[in-house]
C-alpha atoms as a PDB file:
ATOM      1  CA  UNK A   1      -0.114   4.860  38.671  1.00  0.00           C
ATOM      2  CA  UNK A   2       2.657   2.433  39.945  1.00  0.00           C
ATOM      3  CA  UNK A   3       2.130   3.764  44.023  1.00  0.00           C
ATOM      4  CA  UNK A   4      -1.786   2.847  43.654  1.00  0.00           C
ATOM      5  CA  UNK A   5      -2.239  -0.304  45.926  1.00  0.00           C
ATOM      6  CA  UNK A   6       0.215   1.008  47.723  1.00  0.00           C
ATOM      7  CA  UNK A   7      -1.734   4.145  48.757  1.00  0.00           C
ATOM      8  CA  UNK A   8      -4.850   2.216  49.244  1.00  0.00           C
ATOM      9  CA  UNK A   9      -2.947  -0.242  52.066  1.00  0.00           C
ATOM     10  CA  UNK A  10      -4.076  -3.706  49.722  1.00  0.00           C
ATOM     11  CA  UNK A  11      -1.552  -5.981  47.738  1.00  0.00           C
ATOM     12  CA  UNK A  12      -1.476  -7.723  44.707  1.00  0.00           C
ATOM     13  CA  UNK A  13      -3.703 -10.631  44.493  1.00  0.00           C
ATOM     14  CA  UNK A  14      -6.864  -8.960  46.332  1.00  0.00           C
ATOM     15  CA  UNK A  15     -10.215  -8.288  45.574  1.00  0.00           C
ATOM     16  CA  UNK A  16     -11.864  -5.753  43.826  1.00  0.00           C
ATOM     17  CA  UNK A  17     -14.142  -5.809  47.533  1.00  0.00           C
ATOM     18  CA  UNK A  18     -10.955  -5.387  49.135  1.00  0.00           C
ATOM     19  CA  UNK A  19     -10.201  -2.402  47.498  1.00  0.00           C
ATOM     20  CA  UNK A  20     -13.952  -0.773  48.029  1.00  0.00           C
ATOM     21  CA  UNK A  21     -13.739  -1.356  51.531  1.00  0.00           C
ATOM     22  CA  UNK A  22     -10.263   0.192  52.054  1.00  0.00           C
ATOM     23  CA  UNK A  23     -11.709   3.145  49.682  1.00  0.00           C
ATOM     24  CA  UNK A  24     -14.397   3.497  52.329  1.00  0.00           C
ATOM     25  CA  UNK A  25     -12.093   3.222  55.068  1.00  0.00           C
ATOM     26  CA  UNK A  26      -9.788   5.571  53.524  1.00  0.00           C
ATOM     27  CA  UNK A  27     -11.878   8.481  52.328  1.00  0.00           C
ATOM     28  CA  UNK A  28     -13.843   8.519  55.547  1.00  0.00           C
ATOM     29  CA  UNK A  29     -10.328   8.835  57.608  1.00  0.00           C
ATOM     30  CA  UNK A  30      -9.045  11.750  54.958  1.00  0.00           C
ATOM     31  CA  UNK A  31     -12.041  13.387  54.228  1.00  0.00           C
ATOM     32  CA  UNK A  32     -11.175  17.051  54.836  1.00  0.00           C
ATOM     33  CA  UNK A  33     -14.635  17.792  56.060  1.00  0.00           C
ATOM     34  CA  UNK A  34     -13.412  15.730  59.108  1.00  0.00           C
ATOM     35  CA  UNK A  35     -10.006  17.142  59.401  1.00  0.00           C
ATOM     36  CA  UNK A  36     -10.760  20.640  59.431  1.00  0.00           C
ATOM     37  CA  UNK A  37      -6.971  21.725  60.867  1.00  0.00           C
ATOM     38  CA  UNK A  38      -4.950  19.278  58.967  1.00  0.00           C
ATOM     39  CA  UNK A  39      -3.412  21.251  55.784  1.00  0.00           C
ATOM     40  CA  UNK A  40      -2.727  18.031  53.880  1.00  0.00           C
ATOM     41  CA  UNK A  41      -5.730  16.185  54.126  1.00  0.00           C
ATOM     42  CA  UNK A  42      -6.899  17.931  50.794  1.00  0.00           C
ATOM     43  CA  UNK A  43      -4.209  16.182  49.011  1.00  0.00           C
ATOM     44  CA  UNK A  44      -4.209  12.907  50.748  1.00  0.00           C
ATOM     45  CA  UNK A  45      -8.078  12.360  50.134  1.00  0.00           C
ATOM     46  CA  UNK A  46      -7.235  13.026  46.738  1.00  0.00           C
ATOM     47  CA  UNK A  47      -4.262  10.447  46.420  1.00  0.00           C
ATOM     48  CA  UNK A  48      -6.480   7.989  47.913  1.00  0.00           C
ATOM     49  CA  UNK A  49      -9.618   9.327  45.250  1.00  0.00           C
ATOM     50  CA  UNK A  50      -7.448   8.863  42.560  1.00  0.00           C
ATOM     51  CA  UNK A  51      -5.791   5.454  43.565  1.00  0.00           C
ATOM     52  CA  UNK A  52      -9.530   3.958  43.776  1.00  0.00           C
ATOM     53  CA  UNK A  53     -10.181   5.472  40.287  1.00  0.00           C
ATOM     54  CA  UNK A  54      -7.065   4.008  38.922  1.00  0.00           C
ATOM     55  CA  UNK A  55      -7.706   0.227  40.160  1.00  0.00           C
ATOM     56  CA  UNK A  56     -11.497   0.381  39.575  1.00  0.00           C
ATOM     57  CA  UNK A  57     -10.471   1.471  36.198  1.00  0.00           C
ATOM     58  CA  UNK A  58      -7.470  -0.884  35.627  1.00  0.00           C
ATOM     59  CA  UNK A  59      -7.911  -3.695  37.818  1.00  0.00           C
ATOM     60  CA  UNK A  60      -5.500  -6.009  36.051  1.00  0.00           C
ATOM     61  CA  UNK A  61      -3.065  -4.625  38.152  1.00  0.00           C
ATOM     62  CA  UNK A  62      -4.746  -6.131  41.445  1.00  0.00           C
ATOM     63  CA  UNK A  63      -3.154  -9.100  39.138  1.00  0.00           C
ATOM     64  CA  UNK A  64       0.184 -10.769  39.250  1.00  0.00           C
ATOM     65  CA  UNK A  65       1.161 -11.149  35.495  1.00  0.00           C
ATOM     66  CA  UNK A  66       4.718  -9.581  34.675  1.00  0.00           C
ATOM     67  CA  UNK A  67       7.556  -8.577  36.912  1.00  0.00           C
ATOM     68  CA  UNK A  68      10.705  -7.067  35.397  1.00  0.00           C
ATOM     69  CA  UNK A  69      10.340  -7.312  31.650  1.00  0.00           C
ATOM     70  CA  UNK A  70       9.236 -11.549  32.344  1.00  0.00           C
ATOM     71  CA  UNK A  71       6.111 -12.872  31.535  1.00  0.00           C
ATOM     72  CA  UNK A  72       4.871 -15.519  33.721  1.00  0.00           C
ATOM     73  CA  UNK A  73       4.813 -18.714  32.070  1.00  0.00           C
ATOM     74  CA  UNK A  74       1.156 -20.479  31.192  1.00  0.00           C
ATOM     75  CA  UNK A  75       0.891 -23.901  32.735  1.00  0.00           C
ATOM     76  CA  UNK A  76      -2.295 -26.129  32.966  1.00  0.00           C
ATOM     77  CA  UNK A  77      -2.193 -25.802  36.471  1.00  0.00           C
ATOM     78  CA  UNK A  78      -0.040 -22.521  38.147  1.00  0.00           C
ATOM     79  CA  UNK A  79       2.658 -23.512  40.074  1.00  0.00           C
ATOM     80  CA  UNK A  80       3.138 -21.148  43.214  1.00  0.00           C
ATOM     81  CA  UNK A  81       4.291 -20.365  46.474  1.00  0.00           C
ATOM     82  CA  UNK A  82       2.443 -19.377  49.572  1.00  0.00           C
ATOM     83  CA  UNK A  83       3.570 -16.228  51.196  1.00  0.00           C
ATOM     84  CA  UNK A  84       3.032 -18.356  54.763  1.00  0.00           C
ATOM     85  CA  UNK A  85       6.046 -20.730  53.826  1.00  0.00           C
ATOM     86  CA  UNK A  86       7.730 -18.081  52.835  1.00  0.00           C
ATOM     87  CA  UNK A  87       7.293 -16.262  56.138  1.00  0.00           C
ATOM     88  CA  UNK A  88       8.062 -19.541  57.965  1.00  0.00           C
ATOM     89  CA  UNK A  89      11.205 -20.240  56.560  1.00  0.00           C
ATOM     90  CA  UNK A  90       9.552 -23.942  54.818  1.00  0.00           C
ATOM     91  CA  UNK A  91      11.541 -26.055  51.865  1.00  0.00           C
ATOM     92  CA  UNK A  92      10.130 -25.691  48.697  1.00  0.00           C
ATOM     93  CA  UNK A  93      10.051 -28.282  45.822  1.00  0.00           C
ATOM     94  CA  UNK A  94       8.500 -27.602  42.690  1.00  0.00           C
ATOM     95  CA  UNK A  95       8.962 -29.814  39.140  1.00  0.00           C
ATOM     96  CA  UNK A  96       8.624 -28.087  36.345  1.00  0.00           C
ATOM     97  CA  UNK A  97       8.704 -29.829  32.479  1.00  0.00           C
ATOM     98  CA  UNK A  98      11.773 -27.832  30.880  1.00  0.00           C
ATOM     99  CA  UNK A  99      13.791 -27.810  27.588  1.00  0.00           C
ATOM    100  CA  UNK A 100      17.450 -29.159  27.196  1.00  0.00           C
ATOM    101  CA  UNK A 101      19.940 -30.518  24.841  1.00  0.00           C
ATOM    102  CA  UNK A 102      19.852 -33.985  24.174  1.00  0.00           C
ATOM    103  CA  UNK A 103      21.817 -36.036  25.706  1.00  0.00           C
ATOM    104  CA  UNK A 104      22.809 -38.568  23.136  1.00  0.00           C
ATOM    105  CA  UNK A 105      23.823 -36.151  20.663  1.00  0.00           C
ATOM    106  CA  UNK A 106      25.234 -33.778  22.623  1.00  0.00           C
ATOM    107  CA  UNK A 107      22.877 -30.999  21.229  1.00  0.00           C
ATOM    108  CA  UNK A 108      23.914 -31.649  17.412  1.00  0.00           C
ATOM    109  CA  UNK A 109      20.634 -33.505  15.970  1.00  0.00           C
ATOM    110  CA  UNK A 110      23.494 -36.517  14.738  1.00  0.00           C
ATOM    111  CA  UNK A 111      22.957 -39.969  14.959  1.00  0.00           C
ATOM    112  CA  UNK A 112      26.351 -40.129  15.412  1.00  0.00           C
ATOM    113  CA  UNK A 113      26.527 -37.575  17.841  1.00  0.00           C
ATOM    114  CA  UNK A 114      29.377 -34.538  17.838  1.00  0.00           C
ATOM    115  CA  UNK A 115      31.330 -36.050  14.942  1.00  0.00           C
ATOM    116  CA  UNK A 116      28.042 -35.433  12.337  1.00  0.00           C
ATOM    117  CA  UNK A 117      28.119 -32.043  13.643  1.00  0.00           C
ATOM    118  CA  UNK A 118      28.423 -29.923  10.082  1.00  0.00           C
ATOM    119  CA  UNK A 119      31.787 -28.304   9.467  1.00  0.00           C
ATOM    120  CA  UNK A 120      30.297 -25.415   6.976  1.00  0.00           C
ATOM    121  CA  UNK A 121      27.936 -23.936   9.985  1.00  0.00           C
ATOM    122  CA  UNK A 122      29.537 -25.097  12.590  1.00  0.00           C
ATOM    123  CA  UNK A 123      26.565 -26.733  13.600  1.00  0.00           C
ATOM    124  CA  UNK A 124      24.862 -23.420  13.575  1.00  0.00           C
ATOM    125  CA  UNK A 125      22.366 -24.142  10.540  1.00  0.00           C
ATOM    126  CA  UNK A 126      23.510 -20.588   8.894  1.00  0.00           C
ATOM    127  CA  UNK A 127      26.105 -19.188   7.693  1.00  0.00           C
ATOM    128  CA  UNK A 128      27.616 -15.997   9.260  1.00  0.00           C
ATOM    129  CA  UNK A 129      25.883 -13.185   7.691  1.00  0.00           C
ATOM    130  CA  UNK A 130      28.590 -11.036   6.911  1.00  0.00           C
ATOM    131  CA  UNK A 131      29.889 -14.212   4.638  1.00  0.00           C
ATOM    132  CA  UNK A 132      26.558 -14.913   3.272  1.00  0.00           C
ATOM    133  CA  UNK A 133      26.188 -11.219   2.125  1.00  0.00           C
ATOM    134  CA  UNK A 134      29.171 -10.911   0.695  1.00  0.00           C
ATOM    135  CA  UNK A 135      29.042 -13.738  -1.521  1.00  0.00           C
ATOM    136  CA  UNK A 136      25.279 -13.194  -1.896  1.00  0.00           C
ATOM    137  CA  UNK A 137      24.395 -16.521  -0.447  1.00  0.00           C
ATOM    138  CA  UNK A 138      21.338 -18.099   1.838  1.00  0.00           C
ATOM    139  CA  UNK A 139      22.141 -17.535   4.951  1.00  0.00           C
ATOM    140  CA  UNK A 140      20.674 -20.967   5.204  1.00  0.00           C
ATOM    141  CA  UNK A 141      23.849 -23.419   5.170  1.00  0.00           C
ATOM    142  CA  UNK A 142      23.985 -25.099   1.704  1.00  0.00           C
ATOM    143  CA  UNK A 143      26.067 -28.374   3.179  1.00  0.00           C
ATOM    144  CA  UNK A 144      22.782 -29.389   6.256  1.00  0.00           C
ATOM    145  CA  UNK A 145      20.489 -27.342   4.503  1.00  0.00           C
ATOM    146  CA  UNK A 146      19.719 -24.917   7.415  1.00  0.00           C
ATOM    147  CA  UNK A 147      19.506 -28.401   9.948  1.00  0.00           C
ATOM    148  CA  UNK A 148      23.425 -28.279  11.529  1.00  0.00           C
ATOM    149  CA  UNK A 149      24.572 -31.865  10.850  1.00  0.00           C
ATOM    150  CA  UNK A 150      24.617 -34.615   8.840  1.00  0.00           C
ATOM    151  CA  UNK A 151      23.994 -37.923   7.881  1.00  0.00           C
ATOM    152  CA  UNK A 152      21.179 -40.032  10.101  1.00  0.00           C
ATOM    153  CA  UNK A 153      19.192 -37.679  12.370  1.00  0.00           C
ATOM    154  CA  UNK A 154      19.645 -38.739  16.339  1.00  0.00           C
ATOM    155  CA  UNK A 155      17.043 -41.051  17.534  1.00  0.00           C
ATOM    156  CA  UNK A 156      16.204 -39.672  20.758  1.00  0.00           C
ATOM    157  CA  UNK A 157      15.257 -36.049  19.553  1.00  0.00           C
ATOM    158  CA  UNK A 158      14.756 -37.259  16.113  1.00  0.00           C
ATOM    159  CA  UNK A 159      17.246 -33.926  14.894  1.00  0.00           C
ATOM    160  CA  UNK A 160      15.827 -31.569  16.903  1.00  0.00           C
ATOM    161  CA  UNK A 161      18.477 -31.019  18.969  1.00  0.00           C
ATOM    162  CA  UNK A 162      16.601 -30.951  22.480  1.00  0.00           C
ATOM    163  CA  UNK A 163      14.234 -32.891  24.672  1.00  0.00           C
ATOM    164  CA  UNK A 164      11.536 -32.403  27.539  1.00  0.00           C
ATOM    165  CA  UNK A 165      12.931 -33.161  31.108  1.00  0.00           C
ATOM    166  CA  UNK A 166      11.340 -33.401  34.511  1.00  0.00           C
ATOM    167  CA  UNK A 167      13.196 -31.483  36.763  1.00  0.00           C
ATOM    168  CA  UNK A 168      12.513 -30.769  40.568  1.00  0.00           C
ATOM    169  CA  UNK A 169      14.240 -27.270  42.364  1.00  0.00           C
ATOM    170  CA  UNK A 170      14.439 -27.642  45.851  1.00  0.00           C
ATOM    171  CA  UNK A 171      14.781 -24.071  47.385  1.00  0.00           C
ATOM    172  CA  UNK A 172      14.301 -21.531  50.330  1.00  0.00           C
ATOM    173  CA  UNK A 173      12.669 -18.551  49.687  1.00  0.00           C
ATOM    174  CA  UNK A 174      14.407 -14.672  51.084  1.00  0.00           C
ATOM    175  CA  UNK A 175      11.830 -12.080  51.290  1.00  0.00           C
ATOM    176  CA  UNK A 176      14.249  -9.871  49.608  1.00  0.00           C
ATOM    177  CA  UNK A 177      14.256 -11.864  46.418  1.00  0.00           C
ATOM    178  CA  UNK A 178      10.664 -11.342  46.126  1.00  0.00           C
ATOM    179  CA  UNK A 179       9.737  -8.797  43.748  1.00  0.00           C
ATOM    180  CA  UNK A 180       6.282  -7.322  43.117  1.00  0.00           C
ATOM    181  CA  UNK A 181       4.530 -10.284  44.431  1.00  0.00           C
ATOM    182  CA  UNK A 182       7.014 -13.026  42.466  1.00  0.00           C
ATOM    183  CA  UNK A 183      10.146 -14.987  43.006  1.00  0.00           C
ATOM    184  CA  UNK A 184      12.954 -15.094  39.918  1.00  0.00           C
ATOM    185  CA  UNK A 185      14.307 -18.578  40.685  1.00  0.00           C
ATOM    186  CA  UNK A 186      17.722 -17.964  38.240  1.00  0.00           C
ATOM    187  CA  UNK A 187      18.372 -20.418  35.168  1.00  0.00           C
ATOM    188  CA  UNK A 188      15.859 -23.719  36.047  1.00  0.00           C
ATOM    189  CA  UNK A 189      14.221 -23.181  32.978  1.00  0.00           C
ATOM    190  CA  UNK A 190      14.287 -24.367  29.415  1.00  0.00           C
ATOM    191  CA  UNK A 191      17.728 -23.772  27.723  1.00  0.00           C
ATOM    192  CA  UNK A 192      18.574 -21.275  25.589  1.00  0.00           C
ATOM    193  CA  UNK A 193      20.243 -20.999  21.553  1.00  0.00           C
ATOM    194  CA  UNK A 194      23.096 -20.089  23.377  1.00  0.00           C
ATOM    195  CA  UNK A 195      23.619 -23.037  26.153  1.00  0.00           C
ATOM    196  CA  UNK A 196      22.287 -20.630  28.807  1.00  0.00           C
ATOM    197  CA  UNK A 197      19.272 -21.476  30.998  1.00  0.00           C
ATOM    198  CA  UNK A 198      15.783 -19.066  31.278  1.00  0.00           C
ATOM    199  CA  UNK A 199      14.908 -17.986  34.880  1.00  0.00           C
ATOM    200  CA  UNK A 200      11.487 -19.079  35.992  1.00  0.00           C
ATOM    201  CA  UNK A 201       9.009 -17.392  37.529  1.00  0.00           C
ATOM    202  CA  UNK A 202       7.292 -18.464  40.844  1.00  0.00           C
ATOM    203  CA  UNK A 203       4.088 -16.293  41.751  1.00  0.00           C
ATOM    204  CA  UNK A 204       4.232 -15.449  45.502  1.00  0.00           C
ATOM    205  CA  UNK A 205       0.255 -16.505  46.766  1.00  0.00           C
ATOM    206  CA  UNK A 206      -1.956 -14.810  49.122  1.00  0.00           C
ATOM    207  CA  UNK A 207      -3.376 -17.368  51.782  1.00  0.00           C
ATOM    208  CA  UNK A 208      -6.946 -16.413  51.865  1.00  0.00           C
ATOM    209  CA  UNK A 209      -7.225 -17.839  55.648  1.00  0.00           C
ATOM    210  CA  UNK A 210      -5.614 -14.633  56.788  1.00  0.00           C
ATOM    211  CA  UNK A 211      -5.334 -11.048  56.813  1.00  0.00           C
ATOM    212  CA  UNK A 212      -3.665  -9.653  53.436  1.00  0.00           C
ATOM    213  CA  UNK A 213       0.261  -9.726  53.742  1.00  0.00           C
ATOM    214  CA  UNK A 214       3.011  -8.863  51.020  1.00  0.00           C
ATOM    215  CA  UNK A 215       6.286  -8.028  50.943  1.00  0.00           C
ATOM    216  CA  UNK A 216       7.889  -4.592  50.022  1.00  0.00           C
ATOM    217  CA  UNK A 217      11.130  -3.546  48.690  1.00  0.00           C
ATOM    218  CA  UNK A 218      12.933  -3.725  51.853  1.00  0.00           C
ATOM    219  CA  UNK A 219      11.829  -6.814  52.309  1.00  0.00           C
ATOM    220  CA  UNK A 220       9.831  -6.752  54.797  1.00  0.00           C
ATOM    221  CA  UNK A 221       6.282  -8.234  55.341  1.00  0.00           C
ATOM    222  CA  UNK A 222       3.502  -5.557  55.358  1.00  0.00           C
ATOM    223  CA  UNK A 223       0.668  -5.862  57.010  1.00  0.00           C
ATOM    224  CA  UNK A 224      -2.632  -3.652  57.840  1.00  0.00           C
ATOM    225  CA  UNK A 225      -4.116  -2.948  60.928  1.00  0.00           C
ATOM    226  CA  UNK A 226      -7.317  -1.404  62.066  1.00  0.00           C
ATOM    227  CA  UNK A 227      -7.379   0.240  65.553  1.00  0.00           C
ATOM    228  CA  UNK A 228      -9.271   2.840  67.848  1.00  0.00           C
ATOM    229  CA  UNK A 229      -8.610   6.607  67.925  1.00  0.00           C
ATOM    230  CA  UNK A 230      -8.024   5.951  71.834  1.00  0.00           C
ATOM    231  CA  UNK A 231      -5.785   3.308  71.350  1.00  0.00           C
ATOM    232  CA  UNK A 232      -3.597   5.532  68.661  1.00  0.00           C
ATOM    233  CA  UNK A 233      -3.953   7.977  71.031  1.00  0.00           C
ATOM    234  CA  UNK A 234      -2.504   5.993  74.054  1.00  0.00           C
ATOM    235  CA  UNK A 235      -0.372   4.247  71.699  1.00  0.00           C
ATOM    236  CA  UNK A 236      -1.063   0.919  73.557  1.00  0.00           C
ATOM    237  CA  UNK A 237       0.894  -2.751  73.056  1.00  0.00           C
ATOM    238  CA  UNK A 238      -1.563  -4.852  70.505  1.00  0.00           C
ATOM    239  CA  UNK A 239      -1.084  -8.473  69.414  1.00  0.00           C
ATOM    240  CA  UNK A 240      -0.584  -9.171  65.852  1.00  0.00           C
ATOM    241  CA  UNK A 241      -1.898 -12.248  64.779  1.00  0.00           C
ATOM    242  CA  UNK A 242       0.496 -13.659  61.503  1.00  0.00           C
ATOM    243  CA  UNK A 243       0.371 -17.012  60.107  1.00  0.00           C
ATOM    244  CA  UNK A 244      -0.056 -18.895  63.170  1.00  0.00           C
ATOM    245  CA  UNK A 245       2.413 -16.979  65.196  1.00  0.00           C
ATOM    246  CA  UNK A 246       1.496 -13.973  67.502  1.00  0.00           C
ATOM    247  CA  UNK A 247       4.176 -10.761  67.783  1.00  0.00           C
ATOM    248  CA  UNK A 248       3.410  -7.888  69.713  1.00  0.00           C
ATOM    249  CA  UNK A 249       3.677  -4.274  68.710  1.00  0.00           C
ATOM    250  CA  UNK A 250       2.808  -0.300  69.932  1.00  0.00           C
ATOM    251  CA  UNK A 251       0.224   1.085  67.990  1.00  0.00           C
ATOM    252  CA  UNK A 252       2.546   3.803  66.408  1.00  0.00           C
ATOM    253  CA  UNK A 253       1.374   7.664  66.932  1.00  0.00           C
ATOM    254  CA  UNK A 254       1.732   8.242  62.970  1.00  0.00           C
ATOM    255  CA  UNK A 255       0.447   6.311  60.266  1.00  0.00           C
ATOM    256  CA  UNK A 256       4.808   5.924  59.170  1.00  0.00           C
ATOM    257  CA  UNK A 257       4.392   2.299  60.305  1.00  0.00           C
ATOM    258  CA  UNK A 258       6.406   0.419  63.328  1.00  0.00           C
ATOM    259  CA  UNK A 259       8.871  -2.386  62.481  1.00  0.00           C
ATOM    260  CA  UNK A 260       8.163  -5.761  64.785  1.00  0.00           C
ATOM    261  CA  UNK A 261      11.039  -8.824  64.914  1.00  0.00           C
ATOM    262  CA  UNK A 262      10.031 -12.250  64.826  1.00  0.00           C
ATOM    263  CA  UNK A 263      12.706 -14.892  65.177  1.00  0.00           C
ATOM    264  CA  UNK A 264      11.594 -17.903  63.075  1.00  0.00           C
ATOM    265  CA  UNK A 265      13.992 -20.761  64.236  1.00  0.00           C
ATOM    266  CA  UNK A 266      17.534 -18.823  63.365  1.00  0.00           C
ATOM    267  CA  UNK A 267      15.687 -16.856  60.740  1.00  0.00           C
ATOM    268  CA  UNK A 268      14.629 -13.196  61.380  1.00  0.00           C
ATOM    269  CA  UNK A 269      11.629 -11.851  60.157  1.00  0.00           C
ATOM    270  CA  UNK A 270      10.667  -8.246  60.104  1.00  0.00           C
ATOM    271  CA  UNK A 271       7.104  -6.891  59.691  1.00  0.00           C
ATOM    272  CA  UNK A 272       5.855  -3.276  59.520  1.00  0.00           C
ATOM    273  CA  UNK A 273       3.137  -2.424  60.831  1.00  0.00           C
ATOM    274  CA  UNK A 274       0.574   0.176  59.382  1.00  0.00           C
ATOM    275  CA  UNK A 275      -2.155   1.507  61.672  1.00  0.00           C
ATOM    276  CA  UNK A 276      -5.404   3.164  60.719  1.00  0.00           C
ATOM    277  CA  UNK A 277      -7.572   4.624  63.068  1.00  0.00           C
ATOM    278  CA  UNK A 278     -11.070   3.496  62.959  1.00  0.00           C
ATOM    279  CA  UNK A 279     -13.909   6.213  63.806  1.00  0.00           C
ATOM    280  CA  UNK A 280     -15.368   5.098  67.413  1.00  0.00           C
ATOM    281  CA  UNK A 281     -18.502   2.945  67.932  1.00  0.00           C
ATOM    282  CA  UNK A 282     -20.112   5.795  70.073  1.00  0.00           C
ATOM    283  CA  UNK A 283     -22.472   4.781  72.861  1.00  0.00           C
ATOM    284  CA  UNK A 284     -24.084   6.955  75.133  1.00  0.00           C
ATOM    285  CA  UNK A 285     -21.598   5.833  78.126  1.00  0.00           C
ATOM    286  CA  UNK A 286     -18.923   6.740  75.103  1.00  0.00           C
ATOM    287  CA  UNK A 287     -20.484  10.037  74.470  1.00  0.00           C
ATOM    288  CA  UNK A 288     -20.237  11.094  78.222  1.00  0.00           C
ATOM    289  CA  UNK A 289     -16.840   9.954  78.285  1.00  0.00           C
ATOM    290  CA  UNK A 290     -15.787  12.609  74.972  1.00  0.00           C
ATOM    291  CA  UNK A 291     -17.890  15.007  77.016  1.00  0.00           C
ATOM    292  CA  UNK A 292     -15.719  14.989  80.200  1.00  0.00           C
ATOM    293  CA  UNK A 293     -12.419  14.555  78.164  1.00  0.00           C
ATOM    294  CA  UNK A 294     -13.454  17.857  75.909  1.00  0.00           C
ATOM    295  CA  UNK A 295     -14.304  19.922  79.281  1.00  0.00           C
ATOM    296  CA  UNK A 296     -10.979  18.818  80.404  1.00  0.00           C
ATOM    297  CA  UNK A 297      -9.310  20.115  77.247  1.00  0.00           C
ATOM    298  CA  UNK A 298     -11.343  23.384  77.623  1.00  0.00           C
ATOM    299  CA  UNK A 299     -10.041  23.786  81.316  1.00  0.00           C
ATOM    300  CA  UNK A 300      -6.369  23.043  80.101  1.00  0.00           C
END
């Protein structure tokens, strides 16, 4: 159920508490025994019955694991990004321990660097298989015996063609290139068989200081808010509160959500807003107030 945490208004990286609350929220708002006249709330009580199911029974995907076909990689410590720099528009540095060729032997494994390179294979280690099954050979070159040089194995890699490196990618992060709660930073990684660099994976994290954010496939940050029937009703101007800043918005008649600008420096920023309408805290002043408003409607 791809839409679920969608439907329940919570992104990746929350709580299993999270998602009870907004369950509770939720079902009491769509609960068809409280909206008697609305035709669809039936079928939206159930979207939001079965989304809770879903995530209480799968709640690895409350998780940020894959994205795309990748597989995020396993450090000691997980390297990440905040979704609060990303909103602000900060640098980001991050060193990572990656694969290449060595540099004294070009990539061969020779002491003596491209010249030791072995002229059966090409360097390769194998033969090509079409050659190799024709004469009903080893694929394994006979000449370097599967190793793609010879003579004295290099001394920095000791033959193995590679070493570890240190390297440090200095980068901005665009909402847009966020995808389901991860950044693809494109060919930083360890290198490839075929001279081509692995993209690395950068998990987008929640700040737990503030409300739950995350980004969806517009690109836009998406954020949650609780109101009052009344002020639904009266669609009044609210402040939204968002990693340090404060935007104001109109508390949107429909639940469709309302897009609010925020210029970050020279960088735009666009959040959308979704509302949900909180039963009253009724008080007897509160109750006489209904009263008067539903003799009103009567008399209309």
């Amino acid at each position: 159920m791809q839409n679920c945490l969608h439907i329940l208004g919570v992104p990746r990286g929350s709580s299993l508490d999270d998602v009870k609350t907004a369950f509770r929220t939720l079902s009491l708002k769509y609960h068809p025994d409280k909206n008697p006249d609305d035709l669809k709330a039936p079928e939206k009580f159930q979207n939001v019955l079965d989304a809770y199911e879903y995530v209480i029974n799968h709640p690895e995907v409350l998780k940020i694991s894959t994205v795309s076909g990748y597989a995020l990689p396993s450090y000691g410590e997980p390297i990440t990004v905040s979704l609060e720099a990303v909103y602000l528009h900060e640098k980001q540095s991050i060193t990572i321990e990656r694969t290449i060729p060595c540099g004294l032997c070009h990539g061969t494994g020779s002491d003596v660097g491209k010249a030791g390179s072995c002229d059966t294979c090409s360097g390769t280690g194998k033969i090509k298989g079409s050659i190799a099954r024709l004469l009903d050979l080893d694929p394994v070159c006979p000449s370097c015996h599967g190793t793609g040089y010879t003579g004295p194995a290099c001394s920095q890699c000791g033959g193995s063609k590679y070493v570890k490196q240190k390297h440090t990618v200095e980068f901005y992060v665009e909402p847009k290139n966020c995808i389901d709660g991860v950044l693809v930073l494109k060919g930083v990684e360890d290198v490839t068989q075929s001279g081509t660099y692995k993209d690395f994976i950068l998990p987008i994290r929640q700040d737990s200081k503030y409300s739950p954010v995350d980004i969806d496939s517009d690109g836009f940050f998406r954020v949650y808010e609780y109101v009052s029937p009344i002020e639904q009703i009266l669609s009044v101007v609210k402040t939204l509160k968002i990693y340090g800043r404060e935007l104001r918005y109109r508390v949107p008649a429909k639940d469709d959500g309302v897009l609010v600008r925020d210029m970050v420096g020279k960088i735009e920023r666009v959040v959308r807003v979704y509302v949900t309408a909180l039963p009253p805290k009724l008080t007897e002043e509160t109750k006489k107030l209904y009263k008067q408003i539903l003799k009103i409607e009567q008399e209309n």
